[in-house]
PDB file of N, CA and C in Angstrom:
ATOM      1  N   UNK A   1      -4.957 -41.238  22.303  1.00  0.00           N
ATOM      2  CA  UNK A   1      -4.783 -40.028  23.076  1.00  0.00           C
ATOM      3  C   UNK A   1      -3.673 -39.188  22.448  1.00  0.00           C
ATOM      4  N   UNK A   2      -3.887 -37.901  21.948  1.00  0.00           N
ATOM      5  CA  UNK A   2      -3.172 -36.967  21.626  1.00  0.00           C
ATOM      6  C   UNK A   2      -1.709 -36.538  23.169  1.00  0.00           C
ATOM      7  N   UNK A   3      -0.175 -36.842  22.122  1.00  0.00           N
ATOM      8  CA  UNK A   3       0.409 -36.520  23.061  1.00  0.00           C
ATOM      9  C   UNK A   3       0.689 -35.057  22.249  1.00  0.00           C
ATOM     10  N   UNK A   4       0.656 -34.324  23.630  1.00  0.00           N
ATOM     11  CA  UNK A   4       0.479 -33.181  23.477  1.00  0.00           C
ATOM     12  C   UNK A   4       2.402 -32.345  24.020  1.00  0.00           C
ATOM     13  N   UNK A   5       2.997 -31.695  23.133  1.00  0.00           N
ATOM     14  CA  UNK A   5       4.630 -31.163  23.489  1.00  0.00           C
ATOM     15  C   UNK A   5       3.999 -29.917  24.774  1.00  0.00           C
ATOM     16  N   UNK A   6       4.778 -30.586  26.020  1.00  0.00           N
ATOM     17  CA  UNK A   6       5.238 -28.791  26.417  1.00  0.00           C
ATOM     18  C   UNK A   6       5.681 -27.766  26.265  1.00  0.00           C
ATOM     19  N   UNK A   7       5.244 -26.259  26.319  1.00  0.00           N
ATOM     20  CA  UNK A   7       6.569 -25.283  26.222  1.00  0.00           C
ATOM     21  C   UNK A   7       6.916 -25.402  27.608  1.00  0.00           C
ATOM     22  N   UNK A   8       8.065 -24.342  27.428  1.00  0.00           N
ATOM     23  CA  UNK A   8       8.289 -23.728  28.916  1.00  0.00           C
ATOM     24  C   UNK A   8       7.860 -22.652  29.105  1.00  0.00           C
ATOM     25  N   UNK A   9       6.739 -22.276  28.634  1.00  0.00           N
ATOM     26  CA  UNK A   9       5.483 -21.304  28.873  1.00  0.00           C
ATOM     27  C   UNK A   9       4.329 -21.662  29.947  1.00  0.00           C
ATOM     28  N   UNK A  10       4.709 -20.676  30.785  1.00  0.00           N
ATOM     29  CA  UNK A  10       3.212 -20.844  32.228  1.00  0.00           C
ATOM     30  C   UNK A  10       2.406 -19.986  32.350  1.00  0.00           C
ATOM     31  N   UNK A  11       1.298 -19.972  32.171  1.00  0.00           N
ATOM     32  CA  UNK A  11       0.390 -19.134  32.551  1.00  0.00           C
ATOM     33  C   UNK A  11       1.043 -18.339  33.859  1.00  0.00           C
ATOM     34  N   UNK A  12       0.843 -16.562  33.902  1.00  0.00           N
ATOM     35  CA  UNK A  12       1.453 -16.052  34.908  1.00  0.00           C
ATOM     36  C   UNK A  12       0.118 -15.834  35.980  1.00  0.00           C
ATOM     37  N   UNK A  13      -1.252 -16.455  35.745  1.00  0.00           N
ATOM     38  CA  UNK A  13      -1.919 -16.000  37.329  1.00  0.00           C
ATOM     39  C   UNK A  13      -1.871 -17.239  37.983  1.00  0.00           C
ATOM     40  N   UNK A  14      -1.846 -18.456  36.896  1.00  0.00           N
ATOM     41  CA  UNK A  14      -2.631 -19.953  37.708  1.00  0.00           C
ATOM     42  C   UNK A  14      -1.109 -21.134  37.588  1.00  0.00           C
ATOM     43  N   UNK A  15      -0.083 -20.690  36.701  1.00  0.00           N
ATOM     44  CA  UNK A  15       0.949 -21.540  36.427  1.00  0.00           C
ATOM     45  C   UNK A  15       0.633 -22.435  35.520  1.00  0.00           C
ATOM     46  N   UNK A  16      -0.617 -22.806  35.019  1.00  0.00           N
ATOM     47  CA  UNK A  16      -0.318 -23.961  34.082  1.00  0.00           C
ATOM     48  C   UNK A  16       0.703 -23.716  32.909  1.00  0.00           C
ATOM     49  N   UNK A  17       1.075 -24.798  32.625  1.00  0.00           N
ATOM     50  CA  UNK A  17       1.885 -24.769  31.451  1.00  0.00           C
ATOM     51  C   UNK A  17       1.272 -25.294  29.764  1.00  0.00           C
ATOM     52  N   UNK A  18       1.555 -24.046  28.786  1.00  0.00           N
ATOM     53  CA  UNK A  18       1.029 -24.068  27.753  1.00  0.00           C
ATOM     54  C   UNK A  18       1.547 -25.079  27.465  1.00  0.00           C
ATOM     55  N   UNK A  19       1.228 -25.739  26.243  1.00  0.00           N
ATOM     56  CA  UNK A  19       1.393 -26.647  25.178  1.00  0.00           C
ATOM     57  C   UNK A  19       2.852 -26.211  24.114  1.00  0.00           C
ATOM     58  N   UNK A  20       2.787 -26.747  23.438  1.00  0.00           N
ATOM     59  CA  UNK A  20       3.750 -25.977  22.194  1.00  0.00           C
ATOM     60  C   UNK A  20       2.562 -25.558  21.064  1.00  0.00           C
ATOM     61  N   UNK A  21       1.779 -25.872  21.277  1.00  0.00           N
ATOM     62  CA  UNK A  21       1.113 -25.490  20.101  1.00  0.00           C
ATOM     63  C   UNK A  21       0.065 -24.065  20.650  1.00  0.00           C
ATOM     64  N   UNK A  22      -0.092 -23.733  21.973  1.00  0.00           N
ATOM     65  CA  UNK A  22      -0.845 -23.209  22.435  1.00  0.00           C
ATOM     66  C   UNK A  22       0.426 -22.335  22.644  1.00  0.00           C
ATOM     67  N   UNK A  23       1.496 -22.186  23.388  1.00  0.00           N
ATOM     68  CA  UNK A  23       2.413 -21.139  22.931  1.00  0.00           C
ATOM     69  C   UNK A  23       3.032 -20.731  21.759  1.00  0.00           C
ATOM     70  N   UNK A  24       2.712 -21.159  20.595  1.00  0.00           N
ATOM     71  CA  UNK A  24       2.884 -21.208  19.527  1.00  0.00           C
ATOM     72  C   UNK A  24       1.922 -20.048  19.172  1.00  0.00           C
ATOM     73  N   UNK A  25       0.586 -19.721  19.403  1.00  0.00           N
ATOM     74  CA  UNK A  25      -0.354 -18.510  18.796  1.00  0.00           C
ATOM     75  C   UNK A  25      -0.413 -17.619  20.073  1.00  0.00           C
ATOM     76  N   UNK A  26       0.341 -16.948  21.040  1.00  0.00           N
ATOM     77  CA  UNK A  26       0.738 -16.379  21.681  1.00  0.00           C
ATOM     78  C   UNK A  26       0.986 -14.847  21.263  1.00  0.00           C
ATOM     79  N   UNK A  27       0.447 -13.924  20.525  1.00  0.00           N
ATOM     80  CA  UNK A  27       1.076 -12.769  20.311  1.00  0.00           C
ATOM     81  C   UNK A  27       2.630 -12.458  20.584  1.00  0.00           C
ATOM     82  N   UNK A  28       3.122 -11.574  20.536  1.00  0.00           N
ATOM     83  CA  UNK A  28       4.161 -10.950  21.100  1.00  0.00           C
ATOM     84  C   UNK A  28       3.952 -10.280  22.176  1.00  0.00           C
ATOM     85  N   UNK A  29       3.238  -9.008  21.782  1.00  0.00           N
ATOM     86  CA  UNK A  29       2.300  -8.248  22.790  1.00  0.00           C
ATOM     87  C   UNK A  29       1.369  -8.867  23.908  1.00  0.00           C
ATOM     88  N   UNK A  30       0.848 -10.098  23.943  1.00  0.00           N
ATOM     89  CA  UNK A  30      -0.091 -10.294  24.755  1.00  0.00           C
ATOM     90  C   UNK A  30       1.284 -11.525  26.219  1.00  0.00           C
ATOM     91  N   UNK A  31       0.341 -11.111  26.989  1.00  0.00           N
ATOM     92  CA  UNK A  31       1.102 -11.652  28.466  1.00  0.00           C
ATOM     93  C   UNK A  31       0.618 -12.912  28.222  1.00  0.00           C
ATOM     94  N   UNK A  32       1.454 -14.471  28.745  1.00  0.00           N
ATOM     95  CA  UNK A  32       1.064 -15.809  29.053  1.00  0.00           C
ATOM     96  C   UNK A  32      -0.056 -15.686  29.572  1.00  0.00           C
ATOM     97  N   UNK A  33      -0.915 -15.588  29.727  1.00  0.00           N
ATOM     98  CA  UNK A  33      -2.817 -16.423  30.605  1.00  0.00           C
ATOM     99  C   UNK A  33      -3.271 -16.965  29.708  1.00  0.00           C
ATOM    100  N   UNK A  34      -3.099 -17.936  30.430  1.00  0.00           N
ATOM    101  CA  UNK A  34      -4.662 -19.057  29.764  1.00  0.00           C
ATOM    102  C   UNK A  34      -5.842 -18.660  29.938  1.00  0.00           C
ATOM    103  N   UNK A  35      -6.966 -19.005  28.634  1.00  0.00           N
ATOM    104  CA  UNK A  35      -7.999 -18.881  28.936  1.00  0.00           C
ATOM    105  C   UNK A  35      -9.195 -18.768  30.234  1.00  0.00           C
ATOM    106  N   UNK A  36      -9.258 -19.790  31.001  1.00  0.00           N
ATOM    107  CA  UNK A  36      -9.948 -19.763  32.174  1.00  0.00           C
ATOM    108  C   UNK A  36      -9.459 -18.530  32.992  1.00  0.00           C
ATOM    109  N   UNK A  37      -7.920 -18.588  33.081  1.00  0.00           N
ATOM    110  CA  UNK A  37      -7.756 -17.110  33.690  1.00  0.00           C
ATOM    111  C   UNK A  37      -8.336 -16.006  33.268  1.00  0.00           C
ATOM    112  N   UNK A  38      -7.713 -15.773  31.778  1.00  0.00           N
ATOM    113  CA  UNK A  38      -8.999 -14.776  31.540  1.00  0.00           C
ATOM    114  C   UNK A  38     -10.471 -14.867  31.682  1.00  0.00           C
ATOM    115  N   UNK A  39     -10.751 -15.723  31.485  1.00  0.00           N
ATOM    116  CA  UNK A  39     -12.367 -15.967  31.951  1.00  0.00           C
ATOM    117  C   UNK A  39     -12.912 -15.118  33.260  1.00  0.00           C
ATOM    118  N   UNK A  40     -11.737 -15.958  34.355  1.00  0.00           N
ATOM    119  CA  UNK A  40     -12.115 -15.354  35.725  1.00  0.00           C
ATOM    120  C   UNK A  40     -12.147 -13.899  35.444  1.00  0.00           C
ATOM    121  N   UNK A  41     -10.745 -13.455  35.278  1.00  0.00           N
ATOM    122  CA  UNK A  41     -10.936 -11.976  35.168  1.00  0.00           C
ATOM    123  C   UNK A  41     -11.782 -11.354  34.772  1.00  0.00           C
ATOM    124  N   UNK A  42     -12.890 -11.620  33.803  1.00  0.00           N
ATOM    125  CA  UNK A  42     -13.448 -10.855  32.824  1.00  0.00           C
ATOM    126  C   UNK A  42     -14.680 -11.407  33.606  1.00  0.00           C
ATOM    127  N   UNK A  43     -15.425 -11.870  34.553  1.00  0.00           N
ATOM    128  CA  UNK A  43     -16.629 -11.951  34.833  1.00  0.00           C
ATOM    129  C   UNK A  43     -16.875 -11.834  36.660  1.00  0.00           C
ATOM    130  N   UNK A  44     -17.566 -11.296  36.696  1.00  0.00           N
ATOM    131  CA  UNK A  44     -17.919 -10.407  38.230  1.00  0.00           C
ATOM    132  C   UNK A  44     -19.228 -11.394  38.453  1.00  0.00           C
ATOM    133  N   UNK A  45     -19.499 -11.470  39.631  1.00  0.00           N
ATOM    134  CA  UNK A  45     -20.681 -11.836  40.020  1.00  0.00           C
ATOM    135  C   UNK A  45     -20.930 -10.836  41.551  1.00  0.00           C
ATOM    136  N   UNK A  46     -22.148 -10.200  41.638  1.00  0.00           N
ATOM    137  CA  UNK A  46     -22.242  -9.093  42.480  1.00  0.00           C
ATOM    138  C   UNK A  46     -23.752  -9.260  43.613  1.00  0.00           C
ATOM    139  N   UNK A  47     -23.805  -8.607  44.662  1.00  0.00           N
ATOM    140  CA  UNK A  47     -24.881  -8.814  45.064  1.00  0.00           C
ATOM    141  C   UNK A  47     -25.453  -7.165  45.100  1.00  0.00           C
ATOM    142  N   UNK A  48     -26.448  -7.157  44.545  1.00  0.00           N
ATOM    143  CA  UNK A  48     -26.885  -5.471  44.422  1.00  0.00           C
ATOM    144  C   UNK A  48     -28.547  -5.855  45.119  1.00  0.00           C
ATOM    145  N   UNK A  49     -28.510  -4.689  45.941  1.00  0.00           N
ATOM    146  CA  UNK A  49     -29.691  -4.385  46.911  1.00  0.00           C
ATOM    147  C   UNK A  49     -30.525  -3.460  46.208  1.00  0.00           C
ATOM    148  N   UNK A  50     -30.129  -2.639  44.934  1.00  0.00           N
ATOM    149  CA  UNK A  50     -31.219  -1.753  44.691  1.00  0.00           C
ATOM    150  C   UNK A  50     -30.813  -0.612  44.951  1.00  0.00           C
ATOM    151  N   UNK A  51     -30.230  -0.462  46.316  1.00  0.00           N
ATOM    152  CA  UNK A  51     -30.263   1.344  47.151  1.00  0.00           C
ATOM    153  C   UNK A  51     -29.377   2.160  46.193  1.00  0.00           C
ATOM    154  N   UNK A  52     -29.078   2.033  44.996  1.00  0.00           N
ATOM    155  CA  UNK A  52     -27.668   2.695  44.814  1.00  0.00           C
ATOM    156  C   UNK A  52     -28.256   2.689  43.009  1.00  0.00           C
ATOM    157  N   UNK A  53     -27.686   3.883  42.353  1.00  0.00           N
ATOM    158  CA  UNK A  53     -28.054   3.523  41.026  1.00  0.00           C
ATOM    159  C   UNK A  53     -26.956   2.530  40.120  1.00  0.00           C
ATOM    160  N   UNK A  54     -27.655   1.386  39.598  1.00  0.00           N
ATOM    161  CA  UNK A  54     -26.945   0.334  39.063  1.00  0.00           C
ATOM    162  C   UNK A  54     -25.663   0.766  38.208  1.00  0.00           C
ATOM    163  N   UNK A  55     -25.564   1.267  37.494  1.00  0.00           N
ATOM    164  CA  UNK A  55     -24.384   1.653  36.941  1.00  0.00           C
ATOM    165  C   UNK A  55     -23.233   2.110  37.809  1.00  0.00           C
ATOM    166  N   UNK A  56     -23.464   3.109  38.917  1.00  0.00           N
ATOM    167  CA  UNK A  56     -22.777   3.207  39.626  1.00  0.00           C
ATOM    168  C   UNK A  56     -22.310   2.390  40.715  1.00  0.00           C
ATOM    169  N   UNK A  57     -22.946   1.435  41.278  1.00  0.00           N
ATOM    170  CA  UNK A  57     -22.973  -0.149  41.980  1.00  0.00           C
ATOM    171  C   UNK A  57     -21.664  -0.483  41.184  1.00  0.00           C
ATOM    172  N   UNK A  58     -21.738  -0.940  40.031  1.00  0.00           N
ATOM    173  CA  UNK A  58     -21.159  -1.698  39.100  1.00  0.00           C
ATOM    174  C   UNK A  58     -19.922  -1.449  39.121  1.00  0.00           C
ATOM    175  N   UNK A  59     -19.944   0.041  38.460  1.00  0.00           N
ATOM    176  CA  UNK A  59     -18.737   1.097  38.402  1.00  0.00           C
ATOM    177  C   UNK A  59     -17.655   1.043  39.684  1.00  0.00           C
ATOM    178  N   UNK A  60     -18.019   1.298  40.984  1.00  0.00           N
ATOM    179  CA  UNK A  60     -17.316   0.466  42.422  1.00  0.00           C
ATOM    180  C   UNK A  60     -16.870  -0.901  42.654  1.00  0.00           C
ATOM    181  N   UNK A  61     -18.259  -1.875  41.903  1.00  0.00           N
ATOM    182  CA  UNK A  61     -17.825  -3.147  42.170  1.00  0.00           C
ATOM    183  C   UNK A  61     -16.303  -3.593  41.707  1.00  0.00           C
ATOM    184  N   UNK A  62     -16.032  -2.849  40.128  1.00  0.00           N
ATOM    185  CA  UNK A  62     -15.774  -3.772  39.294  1.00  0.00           C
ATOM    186  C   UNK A  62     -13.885  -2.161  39.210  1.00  0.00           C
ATOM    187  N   UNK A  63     -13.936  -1.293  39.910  1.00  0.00           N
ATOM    188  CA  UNK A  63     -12.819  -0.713  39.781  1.00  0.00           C
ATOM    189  C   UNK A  63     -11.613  -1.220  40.550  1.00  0.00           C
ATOM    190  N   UNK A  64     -10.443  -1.386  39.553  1.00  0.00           N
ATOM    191  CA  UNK A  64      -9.330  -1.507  40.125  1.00  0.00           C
ATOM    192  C   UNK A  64      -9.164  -2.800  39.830  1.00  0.00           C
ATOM    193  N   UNK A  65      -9.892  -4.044  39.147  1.00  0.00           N
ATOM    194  CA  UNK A  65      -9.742  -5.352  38.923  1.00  0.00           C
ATOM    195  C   UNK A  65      -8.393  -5.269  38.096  1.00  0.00           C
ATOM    196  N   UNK A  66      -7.926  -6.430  38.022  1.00  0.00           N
ATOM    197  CA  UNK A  66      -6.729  -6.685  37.231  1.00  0.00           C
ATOM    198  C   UNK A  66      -7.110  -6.907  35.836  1.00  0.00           C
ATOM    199  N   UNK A  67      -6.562  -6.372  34.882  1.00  0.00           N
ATOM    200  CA  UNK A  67      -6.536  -6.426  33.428  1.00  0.00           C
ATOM    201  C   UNK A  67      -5.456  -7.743  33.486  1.00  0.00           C
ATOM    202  N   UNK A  68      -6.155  -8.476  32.054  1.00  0.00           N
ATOM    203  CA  UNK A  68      -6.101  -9.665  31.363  1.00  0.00           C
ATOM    204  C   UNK A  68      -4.497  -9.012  30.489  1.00  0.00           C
ATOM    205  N   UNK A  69      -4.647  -7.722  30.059  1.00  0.00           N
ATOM    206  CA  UNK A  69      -3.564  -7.670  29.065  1.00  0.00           C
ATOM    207  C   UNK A  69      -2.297  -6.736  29.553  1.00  0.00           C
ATOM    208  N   UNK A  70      -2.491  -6.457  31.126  1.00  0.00           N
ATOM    209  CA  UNK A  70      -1.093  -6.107  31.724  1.00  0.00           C
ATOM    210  C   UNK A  70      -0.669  -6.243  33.305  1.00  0.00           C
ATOM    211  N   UNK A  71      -1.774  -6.756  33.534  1.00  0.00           N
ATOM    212  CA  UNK A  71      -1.618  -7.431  35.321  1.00  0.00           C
ATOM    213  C   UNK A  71      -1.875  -6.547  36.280  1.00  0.00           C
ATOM    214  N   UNK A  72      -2.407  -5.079  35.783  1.00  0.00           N
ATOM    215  CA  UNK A  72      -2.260  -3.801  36.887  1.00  0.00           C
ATOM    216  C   UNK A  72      -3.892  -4.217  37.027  1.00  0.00           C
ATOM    217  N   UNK A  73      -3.907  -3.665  38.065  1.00  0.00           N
ATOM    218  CA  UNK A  73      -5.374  -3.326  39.138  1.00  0.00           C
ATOM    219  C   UNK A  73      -6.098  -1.903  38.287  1.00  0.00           C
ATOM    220  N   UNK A  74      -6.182  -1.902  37.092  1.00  0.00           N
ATOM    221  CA  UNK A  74      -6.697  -0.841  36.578  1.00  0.00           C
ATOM    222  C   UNK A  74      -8.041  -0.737  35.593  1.00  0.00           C
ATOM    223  N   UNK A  75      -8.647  -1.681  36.262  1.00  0.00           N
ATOM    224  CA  UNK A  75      -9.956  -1.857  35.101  1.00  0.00           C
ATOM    225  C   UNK A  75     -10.657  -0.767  35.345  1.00  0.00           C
ATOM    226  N   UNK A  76     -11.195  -0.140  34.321  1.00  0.00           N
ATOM    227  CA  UNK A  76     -12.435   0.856  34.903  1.00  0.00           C
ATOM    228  C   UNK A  76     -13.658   0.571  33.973  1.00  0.00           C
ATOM    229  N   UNK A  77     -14.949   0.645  34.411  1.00  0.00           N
ATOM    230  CA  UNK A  77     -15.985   0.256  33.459  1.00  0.00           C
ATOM    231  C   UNK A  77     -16.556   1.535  32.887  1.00  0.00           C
ATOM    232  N   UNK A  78     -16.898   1.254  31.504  1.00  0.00           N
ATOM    233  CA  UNK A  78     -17.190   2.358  30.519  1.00  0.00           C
ATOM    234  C   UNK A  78     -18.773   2.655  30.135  1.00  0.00           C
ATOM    235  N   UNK A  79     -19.184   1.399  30.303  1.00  0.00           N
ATOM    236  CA  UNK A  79     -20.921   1.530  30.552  1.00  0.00           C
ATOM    237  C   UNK A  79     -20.987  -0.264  30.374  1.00  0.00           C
ATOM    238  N   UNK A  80     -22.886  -0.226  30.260  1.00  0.00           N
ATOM    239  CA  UNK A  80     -23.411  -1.729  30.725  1.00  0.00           C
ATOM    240  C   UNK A  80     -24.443  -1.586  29.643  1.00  0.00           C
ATOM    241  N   UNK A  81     -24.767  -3.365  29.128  1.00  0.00           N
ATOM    242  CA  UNK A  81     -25.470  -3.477  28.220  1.00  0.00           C
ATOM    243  C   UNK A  81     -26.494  -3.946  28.853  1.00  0.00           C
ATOM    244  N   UNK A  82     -27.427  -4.285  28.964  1.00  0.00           N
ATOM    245  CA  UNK A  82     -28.370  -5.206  29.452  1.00  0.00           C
ATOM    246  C   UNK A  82     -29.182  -6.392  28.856  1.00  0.00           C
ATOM    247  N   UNK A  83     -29.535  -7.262  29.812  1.00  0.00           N
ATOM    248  CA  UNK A  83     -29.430  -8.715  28.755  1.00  0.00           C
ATOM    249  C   UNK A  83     -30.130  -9.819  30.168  1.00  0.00           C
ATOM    250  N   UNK A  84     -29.942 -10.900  29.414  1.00  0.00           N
ATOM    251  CA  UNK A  84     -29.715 -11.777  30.673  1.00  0.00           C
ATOM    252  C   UNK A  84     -28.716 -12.201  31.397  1.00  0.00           C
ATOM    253  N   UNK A  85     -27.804 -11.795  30.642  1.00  0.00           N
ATOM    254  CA  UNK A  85     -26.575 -11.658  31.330  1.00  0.00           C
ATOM    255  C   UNK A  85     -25.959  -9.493  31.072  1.00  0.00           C
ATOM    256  N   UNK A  86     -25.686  -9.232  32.141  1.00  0.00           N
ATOM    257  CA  UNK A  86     -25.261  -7.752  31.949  1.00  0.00           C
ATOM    258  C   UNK A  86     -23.731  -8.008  31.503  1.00  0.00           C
ATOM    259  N   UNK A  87     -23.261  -7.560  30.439  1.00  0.00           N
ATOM    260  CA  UNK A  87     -22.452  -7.360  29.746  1.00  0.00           C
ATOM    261  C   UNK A  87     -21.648  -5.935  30.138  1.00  0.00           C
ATOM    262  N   UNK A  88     -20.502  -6.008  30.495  1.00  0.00           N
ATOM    263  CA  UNK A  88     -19.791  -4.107  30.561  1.00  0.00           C
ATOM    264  C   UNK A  88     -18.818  -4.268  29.543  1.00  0.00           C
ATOM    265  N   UNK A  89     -18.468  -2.865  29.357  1.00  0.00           N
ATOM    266  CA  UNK A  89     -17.503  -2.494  28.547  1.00  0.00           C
ATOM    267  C   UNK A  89     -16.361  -1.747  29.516  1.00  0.00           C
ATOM    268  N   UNK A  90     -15.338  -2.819  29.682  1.00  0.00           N
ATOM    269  CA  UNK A  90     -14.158  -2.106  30.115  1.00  0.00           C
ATOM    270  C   UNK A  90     -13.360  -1.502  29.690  1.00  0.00           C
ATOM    271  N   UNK A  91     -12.170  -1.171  30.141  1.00  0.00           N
ATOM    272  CA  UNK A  91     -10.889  -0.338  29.923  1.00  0.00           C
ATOM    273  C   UNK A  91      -9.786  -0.112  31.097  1.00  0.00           C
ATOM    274  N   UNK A  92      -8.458  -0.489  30.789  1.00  0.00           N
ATOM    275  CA  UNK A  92      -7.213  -0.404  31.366  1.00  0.00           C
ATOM    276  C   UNK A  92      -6.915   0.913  31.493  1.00  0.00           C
ATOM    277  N   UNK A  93      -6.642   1.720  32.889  1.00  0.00           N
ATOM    278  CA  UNK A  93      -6.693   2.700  33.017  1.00  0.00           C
ATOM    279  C   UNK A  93      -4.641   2.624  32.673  1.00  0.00           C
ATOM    280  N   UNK A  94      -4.070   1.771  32.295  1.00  0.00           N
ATOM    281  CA  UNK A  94      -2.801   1.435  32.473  1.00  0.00           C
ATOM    282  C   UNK A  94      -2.496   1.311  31.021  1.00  0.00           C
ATOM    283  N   UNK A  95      -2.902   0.093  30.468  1.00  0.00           N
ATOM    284  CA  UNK A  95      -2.406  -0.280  28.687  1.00  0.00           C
ATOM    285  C   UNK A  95      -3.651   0.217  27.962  1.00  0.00           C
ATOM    286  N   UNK A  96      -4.730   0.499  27.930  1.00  0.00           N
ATOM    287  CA  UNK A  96      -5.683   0.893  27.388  1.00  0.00           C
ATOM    288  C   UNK A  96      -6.486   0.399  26.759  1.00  0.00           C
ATOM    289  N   UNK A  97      -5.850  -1.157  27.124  1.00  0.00           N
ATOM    290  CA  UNK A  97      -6.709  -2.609  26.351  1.00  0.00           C
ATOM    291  C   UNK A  97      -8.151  -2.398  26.797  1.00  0.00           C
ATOM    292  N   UNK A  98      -9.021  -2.799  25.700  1.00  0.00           N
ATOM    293  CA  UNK A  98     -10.681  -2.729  26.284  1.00  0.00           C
ATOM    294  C   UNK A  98     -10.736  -3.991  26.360  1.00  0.00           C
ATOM    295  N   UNK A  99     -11.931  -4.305  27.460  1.00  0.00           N
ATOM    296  CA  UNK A  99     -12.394  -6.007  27.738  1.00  0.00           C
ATOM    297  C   UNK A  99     -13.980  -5.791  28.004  1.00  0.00           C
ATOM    298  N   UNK A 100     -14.429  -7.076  27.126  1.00  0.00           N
ATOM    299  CA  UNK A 100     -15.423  -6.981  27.746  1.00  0.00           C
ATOM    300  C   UNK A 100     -15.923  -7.699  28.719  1.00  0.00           C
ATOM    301  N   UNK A 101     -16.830  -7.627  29.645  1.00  0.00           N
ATOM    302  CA  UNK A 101     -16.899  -7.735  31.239  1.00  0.00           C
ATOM    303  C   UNK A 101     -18.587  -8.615  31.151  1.00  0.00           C
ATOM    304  N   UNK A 102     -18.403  -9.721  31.815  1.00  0.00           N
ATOM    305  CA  UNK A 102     -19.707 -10.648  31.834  1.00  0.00           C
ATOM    306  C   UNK A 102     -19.949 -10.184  33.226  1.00  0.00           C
ATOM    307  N   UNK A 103     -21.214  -9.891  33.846  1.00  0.00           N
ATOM    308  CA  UNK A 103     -21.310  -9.640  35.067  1.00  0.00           C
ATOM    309  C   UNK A 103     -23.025 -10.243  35.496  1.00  0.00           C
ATOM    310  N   UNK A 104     -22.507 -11.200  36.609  1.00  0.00           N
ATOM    311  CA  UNK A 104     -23.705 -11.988  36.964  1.00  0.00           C
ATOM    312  C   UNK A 104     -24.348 -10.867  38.388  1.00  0.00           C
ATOM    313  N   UNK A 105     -25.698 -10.677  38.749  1.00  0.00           N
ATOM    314  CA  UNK A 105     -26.179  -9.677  39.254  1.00  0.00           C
ATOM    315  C   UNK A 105     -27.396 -10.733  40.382  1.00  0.00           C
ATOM    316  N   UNK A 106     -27.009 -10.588  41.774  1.00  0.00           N
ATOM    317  CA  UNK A 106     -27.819 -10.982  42.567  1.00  0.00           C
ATOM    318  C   UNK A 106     -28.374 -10.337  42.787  1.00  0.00           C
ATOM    319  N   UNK A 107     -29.950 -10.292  43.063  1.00  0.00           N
ATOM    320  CA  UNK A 107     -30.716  -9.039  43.556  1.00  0.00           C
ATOM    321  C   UNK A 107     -31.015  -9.762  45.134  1.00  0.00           C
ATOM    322  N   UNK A 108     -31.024  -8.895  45.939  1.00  0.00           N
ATOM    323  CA  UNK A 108     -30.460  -9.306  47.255  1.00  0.00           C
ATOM    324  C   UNK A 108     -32.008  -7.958  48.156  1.00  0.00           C
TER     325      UNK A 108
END
């Protein structure tokens, strides 16, 4: 079993604590989250009825989420790919970081 060094680096949404080697490739610029956090952030799951045109559904669902690369409530979506999974293209109305956005779609 790999013993693995702590930092005193914590993820700032969930608290885990990085590794040394995992705070070790840390940007400067980029905030502590671990992966899964970003994960969460970056994927929506929605229930859409139809009545409303999908892009704009989306566009409501998904405004004001918290960005991965500065913690503000400022996501705004820029358009949607389509797929089997719908894919968006975000943007930080705050740092201007783009993300892209996995979005699971119930038809209801």
């Amino acid at each position: 079993m790999l013993n693995m060094e702590k930092s005193n680096v914590f993820c700032l949404v969930c608290n885990h604590q990085f590794s040394e080697c995992d705070a070790g490739v840390i940007e400067e610029w980029e905030l502590p989250i671990c992966d899964p956090c970003i994960d969460d952030m970056c994927t929506f799951k929605v229930k859409y009825d139809g009545s409303r045109d999908l892009l704009e559904f989306l566009t409501e669902e998904i405004k004001g989420s918290k960005c991965a690369g500065c913690l503000k409530s400022a996501i705004e979506l820029q358009g949607i790919r389509y797929g089997s999974t719908v894919w968006g293209d975000g943007k930080c109305g705050e740092c201007e970081q783009g993300w892209s956005l996995e979005i699971h779609i119930e038809f209801v």
